[in-house]
PDB file of N, CA and C in Angstrom:
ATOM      1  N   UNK A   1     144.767 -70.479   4.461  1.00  0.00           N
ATOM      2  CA  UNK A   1     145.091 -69.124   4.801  1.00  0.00           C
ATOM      3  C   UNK A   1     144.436 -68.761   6.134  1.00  0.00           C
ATOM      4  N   UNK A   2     143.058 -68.747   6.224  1.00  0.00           N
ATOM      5  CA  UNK A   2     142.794 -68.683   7.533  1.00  0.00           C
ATOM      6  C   UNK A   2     142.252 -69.920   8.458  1.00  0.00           C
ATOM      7  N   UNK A   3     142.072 -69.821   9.012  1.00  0.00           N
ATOM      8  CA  UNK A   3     141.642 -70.822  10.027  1.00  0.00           C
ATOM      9  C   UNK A   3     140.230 -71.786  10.308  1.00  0.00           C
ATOM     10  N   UNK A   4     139.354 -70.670   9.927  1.00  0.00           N
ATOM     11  CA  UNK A   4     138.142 -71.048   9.783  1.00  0.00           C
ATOM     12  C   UNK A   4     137.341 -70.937   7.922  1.00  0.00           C
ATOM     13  N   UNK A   5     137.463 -71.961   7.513  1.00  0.00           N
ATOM     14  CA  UNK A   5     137.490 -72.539   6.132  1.00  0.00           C
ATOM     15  C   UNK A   5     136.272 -71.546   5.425  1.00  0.00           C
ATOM     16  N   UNK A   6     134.851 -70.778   6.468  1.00  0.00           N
ATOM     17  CA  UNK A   6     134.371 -70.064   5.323  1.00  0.00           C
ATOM     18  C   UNK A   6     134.688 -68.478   5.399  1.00  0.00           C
ATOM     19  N   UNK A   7     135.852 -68.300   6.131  1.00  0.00           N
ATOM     20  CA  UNK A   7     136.470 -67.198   5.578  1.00  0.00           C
ATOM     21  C   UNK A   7     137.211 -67.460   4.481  1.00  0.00           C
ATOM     22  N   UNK A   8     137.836 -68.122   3.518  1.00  0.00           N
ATOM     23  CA  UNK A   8     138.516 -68.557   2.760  1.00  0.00           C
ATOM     24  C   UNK A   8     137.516 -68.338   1.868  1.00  0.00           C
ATOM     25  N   UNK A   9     136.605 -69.171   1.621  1.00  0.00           N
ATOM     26  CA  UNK A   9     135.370 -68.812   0.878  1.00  0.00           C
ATOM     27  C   UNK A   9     134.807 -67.591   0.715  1.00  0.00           C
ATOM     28  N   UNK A  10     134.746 -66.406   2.175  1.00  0.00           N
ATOM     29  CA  UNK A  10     134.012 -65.160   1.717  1.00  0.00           C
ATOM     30  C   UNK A  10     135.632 -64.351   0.972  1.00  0.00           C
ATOM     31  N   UNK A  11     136.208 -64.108   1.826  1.00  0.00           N
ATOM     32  CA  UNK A  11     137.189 -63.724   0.706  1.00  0.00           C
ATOM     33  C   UNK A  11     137.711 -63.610  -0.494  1.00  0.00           C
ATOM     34  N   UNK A  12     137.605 -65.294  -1.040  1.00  0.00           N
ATOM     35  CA  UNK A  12     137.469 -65.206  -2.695  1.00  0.00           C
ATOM     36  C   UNK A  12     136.509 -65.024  -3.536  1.00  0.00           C
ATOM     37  N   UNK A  13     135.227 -65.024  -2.428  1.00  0.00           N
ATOM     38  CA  UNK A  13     134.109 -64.191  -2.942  1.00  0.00           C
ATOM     39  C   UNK A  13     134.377 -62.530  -3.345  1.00  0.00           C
ATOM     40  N   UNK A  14     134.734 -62.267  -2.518  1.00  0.00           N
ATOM     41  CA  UNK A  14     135.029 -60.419  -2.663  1.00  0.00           C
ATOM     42  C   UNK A  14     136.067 -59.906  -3.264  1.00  0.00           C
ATOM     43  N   UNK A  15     137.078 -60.974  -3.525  1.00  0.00           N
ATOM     44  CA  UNK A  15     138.086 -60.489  -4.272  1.00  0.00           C
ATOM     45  C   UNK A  15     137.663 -60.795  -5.794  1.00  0.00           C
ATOM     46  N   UNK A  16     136.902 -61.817  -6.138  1.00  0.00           N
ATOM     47  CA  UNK A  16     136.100 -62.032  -7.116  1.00  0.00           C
ATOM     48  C   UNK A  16     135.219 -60.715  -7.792  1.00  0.00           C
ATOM     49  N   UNK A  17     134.490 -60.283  -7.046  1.00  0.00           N
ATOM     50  CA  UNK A  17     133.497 -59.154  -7.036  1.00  0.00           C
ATOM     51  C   UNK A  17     134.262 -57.723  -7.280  1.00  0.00           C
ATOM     52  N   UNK A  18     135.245 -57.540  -6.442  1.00  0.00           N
ATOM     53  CA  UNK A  18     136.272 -56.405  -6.869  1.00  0.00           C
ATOM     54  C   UNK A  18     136.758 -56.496  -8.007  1.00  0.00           C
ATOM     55  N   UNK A  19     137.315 -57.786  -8.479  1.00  0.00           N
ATOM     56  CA  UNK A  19     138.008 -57.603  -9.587  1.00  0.00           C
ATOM     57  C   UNK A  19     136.397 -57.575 -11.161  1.00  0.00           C
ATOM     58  N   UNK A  20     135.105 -57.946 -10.532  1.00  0.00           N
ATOM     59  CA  UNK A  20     134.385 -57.788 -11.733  1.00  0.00           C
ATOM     60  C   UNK A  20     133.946 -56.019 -11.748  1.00  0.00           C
ATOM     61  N   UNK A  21     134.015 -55.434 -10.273  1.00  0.00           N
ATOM     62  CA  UNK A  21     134.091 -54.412 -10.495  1.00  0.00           C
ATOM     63  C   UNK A  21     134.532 -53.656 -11.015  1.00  0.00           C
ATOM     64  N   UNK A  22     136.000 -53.911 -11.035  1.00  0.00           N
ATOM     65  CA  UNK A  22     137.512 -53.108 -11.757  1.00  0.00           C
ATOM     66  C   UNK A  22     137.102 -53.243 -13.226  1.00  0.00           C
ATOM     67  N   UNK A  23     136.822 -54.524 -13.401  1.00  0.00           N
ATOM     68  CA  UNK A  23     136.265 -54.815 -15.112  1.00  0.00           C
ATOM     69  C   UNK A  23     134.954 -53.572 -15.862  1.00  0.00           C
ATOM     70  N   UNK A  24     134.069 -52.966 -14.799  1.00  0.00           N
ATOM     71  CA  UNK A  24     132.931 -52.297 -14.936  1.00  0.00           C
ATOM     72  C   UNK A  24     131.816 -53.350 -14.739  1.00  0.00           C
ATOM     73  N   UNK A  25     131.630 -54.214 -14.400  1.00  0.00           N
ATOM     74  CA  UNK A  25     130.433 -55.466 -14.300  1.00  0.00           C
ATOM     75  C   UNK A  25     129.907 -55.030 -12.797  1.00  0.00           C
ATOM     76  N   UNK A  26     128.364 -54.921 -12.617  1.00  0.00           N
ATOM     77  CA  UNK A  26     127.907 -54.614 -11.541  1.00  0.00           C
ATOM     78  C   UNK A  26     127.298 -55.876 -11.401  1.00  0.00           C
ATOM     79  N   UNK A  27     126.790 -55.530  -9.800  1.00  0.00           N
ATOM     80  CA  UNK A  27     126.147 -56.657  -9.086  1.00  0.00           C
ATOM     81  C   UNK A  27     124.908 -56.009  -8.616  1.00  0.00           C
ATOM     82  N   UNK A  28     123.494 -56.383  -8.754  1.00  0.00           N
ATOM     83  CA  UNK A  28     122.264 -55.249  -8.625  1.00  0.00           C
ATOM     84  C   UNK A  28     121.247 -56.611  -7.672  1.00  0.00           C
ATOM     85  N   UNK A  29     120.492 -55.912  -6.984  1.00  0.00           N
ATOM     86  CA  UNK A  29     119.253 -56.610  -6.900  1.00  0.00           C
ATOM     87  C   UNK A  29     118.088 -56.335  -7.369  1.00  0.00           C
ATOM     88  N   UNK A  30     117.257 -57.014  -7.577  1.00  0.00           N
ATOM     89  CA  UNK A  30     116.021 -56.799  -7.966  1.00  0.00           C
ATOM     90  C   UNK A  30     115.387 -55.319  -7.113  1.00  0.00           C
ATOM     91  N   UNK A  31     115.065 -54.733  -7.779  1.00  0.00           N
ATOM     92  CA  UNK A  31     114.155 -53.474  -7.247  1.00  0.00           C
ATOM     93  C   UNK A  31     114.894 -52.057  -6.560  1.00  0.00           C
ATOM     94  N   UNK A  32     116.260 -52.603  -6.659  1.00  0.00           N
ATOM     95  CA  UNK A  32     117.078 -51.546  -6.429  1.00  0.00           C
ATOM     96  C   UNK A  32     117.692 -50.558  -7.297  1.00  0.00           C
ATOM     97  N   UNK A  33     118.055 -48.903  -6.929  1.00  0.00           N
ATOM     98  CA  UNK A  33     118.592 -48.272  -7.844  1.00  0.00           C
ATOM     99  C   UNK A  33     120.171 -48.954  -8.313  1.00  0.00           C
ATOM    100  N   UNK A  34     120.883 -49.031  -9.431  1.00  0.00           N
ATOM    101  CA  UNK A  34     122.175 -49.384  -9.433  1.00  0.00           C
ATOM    102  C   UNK A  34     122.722 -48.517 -10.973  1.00  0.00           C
ATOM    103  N   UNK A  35     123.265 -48.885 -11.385  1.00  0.00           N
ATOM    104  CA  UNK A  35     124.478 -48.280 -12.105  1.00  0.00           C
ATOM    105  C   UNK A  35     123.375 -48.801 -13.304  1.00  0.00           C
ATOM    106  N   UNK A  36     122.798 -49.431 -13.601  1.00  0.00           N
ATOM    107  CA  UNK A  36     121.948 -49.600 -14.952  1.00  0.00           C
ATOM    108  C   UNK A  36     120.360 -49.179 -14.623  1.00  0.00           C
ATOM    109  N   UNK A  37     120.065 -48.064 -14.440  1.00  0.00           N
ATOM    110  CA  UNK A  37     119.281 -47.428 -13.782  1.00  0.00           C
ATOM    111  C   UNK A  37     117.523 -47.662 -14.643  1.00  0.00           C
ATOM    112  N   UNK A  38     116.403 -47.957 -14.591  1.00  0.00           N
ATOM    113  CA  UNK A  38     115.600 -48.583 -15.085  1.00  0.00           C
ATOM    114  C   UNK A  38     114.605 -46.737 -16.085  1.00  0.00           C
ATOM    115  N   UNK A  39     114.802 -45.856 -15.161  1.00  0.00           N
ATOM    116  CA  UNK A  39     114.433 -44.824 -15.678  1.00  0.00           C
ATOM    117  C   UNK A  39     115.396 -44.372 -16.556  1.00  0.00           C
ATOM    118  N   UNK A  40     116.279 -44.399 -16.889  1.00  0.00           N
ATOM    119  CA  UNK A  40     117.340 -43.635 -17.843  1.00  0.00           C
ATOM    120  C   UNK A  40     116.661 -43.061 -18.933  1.00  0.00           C
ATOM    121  N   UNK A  41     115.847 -44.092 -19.692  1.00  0.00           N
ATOM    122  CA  UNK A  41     115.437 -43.726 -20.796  1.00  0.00           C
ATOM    123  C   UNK A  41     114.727 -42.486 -20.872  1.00  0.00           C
ATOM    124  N   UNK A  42     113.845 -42.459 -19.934  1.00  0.00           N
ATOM    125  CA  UNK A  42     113.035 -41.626 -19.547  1.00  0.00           C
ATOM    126  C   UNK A  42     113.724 -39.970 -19.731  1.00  0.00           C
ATOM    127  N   UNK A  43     114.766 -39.902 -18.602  1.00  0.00           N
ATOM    128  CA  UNK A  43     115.133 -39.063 -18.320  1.00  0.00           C
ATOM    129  C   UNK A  43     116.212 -38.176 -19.693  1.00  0.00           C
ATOM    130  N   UNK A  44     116.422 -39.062 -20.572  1.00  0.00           N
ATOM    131  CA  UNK A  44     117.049 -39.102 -21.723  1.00  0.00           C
ATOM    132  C   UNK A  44     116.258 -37.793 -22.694  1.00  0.00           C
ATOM    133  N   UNK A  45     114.655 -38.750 -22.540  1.00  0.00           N
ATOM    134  CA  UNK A  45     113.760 -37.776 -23.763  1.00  0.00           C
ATOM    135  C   UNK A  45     113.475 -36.337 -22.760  1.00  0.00           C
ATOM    136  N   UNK A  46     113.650 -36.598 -21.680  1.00  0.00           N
ATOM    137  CA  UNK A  46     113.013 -35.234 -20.758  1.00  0.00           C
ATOM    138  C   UNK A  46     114.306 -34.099 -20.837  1.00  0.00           C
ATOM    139  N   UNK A  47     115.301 -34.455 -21.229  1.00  0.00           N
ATOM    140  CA  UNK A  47     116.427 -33.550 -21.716  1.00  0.00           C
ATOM    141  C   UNK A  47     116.608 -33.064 -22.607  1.00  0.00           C
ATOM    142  N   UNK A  48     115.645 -33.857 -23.674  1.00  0.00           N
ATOM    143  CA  UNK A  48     115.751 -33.335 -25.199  1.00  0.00           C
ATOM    144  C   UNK A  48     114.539 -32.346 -25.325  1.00  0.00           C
ATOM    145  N   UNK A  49     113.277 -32.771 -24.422  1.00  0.00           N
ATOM    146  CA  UNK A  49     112.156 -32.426 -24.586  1.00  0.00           C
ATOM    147  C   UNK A  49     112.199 -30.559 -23.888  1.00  0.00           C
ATOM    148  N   UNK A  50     112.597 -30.842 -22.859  1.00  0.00           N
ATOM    149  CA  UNK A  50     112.670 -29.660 -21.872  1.00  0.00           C
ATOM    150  C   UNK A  50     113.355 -28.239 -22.697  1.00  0.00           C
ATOM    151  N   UNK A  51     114.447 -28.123 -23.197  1.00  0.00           N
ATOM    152  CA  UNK A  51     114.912 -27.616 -24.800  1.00  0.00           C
ATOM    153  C   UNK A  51     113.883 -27.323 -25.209  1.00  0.00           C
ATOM    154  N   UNK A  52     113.334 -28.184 -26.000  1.00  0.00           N
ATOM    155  CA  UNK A  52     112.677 -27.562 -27.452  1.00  0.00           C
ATOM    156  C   UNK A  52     111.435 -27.512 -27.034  1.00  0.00           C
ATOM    157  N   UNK A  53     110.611 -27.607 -25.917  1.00  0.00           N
ATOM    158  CA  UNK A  53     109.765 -26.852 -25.750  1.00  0.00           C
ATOM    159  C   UNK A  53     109.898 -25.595 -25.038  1.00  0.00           C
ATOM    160  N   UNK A  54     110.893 -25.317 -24.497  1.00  0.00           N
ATOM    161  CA  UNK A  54     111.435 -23.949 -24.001  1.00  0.00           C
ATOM    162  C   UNK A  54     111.705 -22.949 -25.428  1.00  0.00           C
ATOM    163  N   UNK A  55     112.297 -23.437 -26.353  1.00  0.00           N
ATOM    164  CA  UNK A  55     112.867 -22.968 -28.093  1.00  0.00           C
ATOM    165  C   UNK A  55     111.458 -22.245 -28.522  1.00  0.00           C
ATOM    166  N   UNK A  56     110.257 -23.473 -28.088  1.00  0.00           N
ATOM    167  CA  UNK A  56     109.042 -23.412 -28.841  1.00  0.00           C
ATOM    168  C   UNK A  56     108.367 -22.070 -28.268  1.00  0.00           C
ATOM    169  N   UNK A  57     108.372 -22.314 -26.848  1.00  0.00           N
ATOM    170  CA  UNK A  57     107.662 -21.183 -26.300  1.00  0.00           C
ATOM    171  C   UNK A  57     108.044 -19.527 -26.400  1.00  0.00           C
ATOM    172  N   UNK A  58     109.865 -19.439 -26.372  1.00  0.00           N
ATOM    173  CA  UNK A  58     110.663 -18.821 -26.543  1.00  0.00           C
ATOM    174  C   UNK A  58     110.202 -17.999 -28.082  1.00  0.00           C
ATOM    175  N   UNK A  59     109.864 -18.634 -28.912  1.00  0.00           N
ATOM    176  CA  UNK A  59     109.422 -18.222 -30.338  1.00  0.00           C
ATOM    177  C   UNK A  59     107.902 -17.950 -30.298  1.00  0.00           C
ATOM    178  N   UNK A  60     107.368 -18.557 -29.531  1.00  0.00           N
ATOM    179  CA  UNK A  60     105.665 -17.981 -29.648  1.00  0.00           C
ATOM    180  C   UNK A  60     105.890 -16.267 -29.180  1.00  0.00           C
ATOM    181  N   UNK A  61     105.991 -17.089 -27.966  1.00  0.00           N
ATOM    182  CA  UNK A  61     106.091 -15.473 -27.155  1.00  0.00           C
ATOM    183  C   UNK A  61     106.767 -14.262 -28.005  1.00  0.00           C
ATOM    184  N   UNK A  62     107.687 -14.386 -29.072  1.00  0.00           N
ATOM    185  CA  UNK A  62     108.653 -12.965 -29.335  1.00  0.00           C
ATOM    186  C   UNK A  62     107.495 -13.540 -30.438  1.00  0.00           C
ATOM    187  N   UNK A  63     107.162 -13.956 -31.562  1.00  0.00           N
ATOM    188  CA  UNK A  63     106.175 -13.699 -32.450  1.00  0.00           C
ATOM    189  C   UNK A  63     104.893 -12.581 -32.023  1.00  0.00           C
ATOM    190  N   UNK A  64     104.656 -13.439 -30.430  1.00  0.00           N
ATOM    191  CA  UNK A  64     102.982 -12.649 -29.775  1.00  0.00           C
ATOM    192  C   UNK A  64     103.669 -11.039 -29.201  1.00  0.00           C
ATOM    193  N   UNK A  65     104.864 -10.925 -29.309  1.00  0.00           N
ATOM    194  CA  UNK A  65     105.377  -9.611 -28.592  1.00  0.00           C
ATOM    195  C   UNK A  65     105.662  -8.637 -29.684  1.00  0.00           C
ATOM    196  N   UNK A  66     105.978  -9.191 -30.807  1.00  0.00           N
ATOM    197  CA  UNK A  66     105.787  -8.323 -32.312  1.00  0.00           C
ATOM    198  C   UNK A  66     104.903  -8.255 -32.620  1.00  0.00           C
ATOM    199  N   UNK A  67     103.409  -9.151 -32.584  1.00  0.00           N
ATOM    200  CA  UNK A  67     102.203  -8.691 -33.289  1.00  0.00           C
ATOM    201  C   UNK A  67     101.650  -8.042 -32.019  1.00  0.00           C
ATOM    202  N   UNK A  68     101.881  -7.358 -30.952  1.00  0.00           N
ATOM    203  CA  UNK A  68     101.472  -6.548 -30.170  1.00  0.00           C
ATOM    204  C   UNK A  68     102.063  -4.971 -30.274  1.00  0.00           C
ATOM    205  N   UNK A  69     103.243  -5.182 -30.754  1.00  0.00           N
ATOM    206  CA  UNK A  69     103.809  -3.674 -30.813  1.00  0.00           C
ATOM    207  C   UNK A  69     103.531  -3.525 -31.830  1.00  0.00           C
ATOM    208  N   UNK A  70     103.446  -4.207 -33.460  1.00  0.00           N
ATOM    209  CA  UNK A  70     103.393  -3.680 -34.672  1.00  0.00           C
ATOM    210  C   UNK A  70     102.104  -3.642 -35.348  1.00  0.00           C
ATOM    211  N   UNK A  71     101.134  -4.334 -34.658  1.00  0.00           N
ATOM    212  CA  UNK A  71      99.508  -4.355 -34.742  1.00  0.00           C
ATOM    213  C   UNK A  71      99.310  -5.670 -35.722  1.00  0.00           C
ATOM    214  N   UNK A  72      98.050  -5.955 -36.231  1.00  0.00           N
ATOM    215  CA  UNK A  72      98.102  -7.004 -36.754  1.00  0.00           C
ATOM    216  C   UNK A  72      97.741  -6.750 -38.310  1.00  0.00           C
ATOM    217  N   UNK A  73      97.445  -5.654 -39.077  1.00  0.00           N
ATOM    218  CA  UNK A  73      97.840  -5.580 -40.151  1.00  0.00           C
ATOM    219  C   UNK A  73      98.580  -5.366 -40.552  1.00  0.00           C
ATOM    220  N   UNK A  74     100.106  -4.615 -39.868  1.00  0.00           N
ATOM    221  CA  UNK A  74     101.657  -4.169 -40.349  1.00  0.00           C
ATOM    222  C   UNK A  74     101.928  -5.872 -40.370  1.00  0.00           C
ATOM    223  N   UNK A  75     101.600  -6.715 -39.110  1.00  0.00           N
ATOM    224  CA  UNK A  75     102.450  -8.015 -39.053  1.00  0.00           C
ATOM    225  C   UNK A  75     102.134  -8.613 -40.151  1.00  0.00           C
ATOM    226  N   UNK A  76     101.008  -8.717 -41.252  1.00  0.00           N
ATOM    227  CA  UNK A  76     100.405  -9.768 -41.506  1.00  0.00           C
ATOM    228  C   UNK A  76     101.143  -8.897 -43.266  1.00  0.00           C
ATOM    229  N   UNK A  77     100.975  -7.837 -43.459  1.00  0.00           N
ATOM    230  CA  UNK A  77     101.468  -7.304 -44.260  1.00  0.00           C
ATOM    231  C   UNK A  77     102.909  -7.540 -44.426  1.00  0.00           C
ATOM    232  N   UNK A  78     104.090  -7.520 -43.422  1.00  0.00           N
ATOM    233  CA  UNK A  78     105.288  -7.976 -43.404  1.00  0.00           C
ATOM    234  C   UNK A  78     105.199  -9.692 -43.834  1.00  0.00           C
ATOM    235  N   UNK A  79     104.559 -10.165 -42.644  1.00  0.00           N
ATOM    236  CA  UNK A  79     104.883 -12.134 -43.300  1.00  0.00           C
ATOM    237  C   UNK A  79     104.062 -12.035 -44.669  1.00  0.00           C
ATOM    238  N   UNK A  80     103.082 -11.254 -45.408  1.00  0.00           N
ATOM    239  CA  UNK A  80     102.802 -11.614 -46.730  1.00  0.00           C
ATOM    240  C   UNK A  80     104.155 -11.368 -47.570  1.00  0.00           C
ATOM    241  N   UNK A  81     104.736 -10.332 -47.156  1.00  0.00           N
ATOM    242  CA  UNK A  81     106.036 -10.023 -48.283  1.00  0.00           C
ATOM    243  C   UNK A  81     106.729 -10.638 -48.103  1.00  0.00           C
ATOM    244  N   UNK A  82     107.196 -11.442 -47.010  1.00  0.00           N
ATOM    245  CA  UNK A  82     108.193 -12.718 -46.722  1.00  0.00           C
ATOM    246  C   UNK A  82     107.987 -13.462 -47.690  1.00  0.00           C
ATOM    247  N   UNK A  83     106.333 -14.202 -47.650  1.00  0.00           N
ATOM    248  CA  UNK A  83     106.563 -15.230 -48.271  1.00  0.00           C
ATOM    249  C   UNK A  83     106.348 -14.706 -50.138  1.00  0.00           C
ATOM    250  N   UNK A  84     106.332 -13.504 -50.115  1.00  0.00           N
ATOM    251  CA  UNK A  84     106.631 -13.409 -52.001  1.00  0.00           C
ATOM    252  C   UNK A  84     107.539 -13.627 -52.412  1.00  0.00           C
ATOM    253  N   UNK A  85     108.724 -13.345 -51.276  1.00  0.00           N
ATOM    254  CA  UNK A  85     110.030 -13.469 -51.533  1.00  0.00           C
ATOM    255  C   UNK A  85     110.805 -14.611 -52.132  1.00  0.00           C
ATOM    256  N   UNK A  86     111.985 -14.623 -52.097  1.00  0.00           N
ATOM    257  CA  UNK A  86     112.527 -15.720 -52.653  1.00  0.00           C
ATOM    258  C   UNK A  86     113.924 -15.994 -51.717  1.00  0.00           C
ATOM    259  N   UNK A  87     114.246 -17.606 -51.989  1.00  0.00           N
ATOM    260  CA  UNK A  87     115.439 -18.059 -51.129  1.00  0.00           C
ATOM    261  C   UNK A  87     114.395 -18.295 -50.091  1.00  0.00           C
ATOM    262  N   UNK A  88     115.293 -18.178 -48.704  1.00  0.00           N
ATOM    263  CA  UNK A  88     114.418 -18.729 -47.579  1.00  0.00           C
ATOM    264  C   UNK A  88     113.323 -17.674 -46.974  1.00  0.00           C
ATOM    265  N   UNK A  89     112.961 -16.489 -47.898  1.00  0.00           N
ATOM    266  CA  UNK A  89     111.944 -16.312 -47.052  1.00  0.00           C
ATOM    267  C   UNK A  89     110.669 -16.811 -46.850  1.00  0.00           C
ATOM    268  N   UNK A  90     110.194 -17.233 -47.898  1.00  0.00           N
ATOM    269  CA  UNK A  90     108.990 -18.200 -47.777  1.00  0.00           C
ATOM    270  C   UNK A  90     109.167 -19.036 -46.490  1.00  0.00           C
ATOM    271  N   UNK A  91     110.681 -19.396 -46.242  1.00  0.00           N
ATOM    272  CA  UNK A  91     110.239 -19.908 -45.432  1.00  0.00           C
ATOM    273  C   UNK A  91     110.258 -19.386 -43.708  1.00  0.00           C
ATOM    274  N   UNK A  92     110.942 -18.301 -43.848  1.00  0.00           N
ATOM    275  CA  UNK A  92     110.306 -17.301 -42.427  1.00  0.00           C
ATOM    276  C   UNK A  92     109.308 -16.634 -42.611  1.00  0.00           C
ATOM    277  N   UNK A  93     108.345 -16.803 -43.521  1.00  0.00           N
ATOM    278  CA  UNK A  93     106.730 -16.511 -43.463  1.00  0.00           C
ATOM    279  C   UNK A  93     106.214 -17.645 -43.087  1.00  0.00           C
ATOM    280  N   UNK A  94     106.440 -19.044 -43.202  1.00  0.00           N
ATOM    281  CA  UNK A  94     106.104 -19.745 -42.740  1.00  0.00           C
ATOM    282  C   UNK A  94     106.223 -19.658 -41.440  1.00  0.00           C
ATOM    283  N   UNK A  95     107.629 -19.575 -40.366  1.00  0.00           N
ATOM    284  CA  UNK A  95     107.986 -19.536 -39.012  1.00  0.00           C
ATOM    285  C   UNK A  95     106.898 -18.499 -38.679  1.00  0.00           C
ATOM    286  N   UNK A  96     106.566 -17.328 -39.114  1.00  0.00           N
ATOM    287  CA  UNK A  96     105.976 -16.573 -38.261  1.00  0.00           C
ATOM    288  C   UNK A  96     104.877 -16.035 -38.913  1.00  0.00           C
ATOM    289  N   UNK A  97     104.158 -17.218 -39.461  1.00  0.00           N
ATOM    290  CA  UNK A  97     102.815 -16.999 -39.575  1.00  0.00           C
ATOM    291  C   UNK A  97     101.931 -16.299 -38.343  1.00  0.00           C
ATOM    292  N   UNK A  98     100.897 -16.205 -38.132  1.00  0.00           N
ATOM    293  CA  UNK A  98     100.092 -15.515 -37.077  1.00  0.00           C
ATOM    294  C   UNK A  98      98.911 -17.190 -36.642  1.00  0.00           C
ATOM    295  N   UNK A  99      99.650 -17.796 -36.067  1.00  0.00           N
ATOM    296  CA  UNK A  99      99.172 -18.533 -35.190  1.00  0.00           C
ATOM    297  C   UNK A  99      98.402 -18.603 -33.901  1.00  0.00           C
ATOM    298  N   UNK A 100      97.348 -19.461 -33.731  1.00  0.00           N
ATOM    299  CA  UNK A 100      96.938 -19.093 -32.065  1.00  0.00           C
ATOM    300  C   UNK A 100      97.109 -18.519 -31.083  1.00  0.00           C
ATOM    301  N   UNK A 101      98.462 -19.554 -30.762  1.00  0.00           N
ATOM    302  CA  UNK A 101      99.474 -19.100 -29.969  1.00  0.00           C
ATOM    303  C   UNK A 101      99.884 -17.655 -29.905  1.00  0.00           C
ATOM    304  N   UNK A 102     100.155 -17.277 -31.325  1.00  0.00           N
ATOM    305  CA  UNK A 102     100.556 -15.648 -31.154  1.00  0.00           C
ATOM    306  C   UNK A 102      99.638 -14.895 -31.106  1.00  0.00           C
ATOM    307  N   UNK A 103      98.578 -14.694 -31.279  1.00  0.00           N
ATOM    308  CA  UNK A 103      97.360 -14.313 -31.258  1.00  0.00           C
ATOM    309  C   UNK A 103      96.947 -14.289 -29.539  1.00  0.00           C
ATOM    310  N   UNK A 104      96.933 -15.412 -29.036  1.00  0.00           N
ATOM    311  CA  UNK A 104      96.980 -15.483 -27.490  1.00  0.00           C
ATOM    312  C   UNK A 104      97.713 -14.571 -26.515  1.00  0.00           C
ATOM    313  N   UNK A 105      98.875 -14.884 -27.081  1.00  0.00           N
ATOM    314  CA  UNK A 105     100.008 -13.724 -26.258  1.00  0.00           C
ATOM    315  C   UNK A 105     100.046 -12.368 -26.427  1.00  0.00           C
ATOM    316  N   UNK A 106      99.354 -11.992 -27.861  1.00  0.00           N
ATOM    317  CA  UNK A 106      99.437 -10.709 -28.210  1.00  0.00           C
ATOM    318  C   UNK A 106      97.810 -10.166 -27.646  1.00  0.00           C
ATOM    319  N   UNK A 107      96.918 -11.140 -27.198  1.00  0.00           N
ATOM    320  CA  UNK A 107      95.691 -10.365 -26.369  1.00  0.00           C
ATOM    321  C   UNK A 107      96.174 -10.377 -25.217  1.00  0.00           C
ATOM    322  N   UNK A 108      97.052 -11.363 -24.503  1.00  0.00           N
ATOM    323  CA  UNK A 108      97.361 -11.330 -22.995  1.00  0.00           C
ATOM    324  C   UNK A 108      97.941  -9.906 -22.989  1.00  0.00           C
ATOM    325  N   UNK A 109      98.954  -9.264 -23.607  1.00  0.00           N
ATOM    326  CA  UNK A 109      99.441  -8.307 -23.522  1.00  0.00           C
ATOM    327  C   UNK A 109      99.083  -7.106 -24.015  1.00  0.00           C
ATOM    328  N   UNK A 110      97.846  -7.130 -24.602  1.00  0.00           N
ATOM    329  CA  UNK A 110      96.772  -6.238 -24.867  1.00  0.00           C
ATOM    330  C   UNK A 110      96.235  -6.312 -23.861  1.00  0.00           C
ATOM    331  N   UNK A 111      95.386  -6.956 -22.866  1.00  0.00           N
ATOM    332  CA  UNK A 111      94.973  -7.042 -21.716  1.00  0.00           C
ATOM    333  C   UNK A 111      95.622  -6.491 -20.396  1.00  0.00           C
ATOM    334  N   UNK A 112      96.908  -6.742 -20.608  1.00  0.00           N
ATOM    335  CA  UNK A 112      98.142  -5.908 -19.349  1.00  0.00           C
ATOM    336  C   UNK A 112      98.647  -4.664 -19.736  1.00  0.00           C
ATOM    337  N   UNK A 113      98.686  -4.281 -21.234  1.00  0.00           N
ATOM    338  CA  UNK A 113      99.712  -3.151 -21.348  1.00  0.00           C
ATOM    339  C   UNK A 113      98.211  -2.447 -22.526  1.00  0.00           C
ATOM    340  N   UNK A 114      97.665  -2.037 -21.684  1.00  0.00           N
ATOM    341  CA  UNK A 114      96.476  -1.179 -22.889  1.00  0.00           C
ATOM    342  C   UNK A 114      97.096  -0.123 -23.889  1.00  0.00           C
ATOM    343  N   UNK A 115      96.979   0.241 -24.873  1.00  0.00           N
ATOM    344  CA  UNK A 115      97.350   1.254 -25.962  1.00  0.00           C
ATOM    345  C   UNK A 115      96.608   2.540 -25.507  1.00  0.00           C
TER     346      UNK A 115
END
């Protein structure tokens, strides 16, 4: 086909390579980014993670923003009657027990918004 014999050779090299491409088969070197990317995994749990610690904080904070407006014996008086209850409230006395966390947020905002 052509003239000089290792064009013949690079050619069916690349038509080779295209067609493993077309297939989805990559060609990578060592230490390079490519299509099978070495962090993936990583970035996998940081998608799941980023969520539910946003969920988590999202729920401290409105727990620490109710035991600031409702004081801490109305709150503690409400989650006791939760959990007397029956069906799932036991178990939203559990969710909003009076934890650290809420305890924290509800002095930060005792500290900014005085009574």
């Amino acid at each position: 086909m052509w003239v000089d014999p290792n064009l013949n050779d690079f050619y069916s090299r690349v038509s080779r390579i295209e067609k493993s491409h077309a297939k989805g088969y990559g060609f990578e070197a060592a230490g390079t980014v490519g299509r099978k990317a070495s962090g993936r995994g990583r970035s996998r749990i940081l998608k799941l993670a980023k969520p539910a610690v946003l969920v988590l904080a999202m729920g401290v904070g409105v727990k620490g923003v109710i035991h600031y407006f409702v004081g801490a014996q109305t709150y503690e008086n409400r989650v006791s009657a939760l959990a007397a209850g029956s069906g799932f409230d036991p178990v939203g006395a559990w969710l909003m027990y009076t934890d650290p966390a809420t305890l924290w947020v509800s002095g930060q905002l005792q500290s900014l918004l005085p009574r």
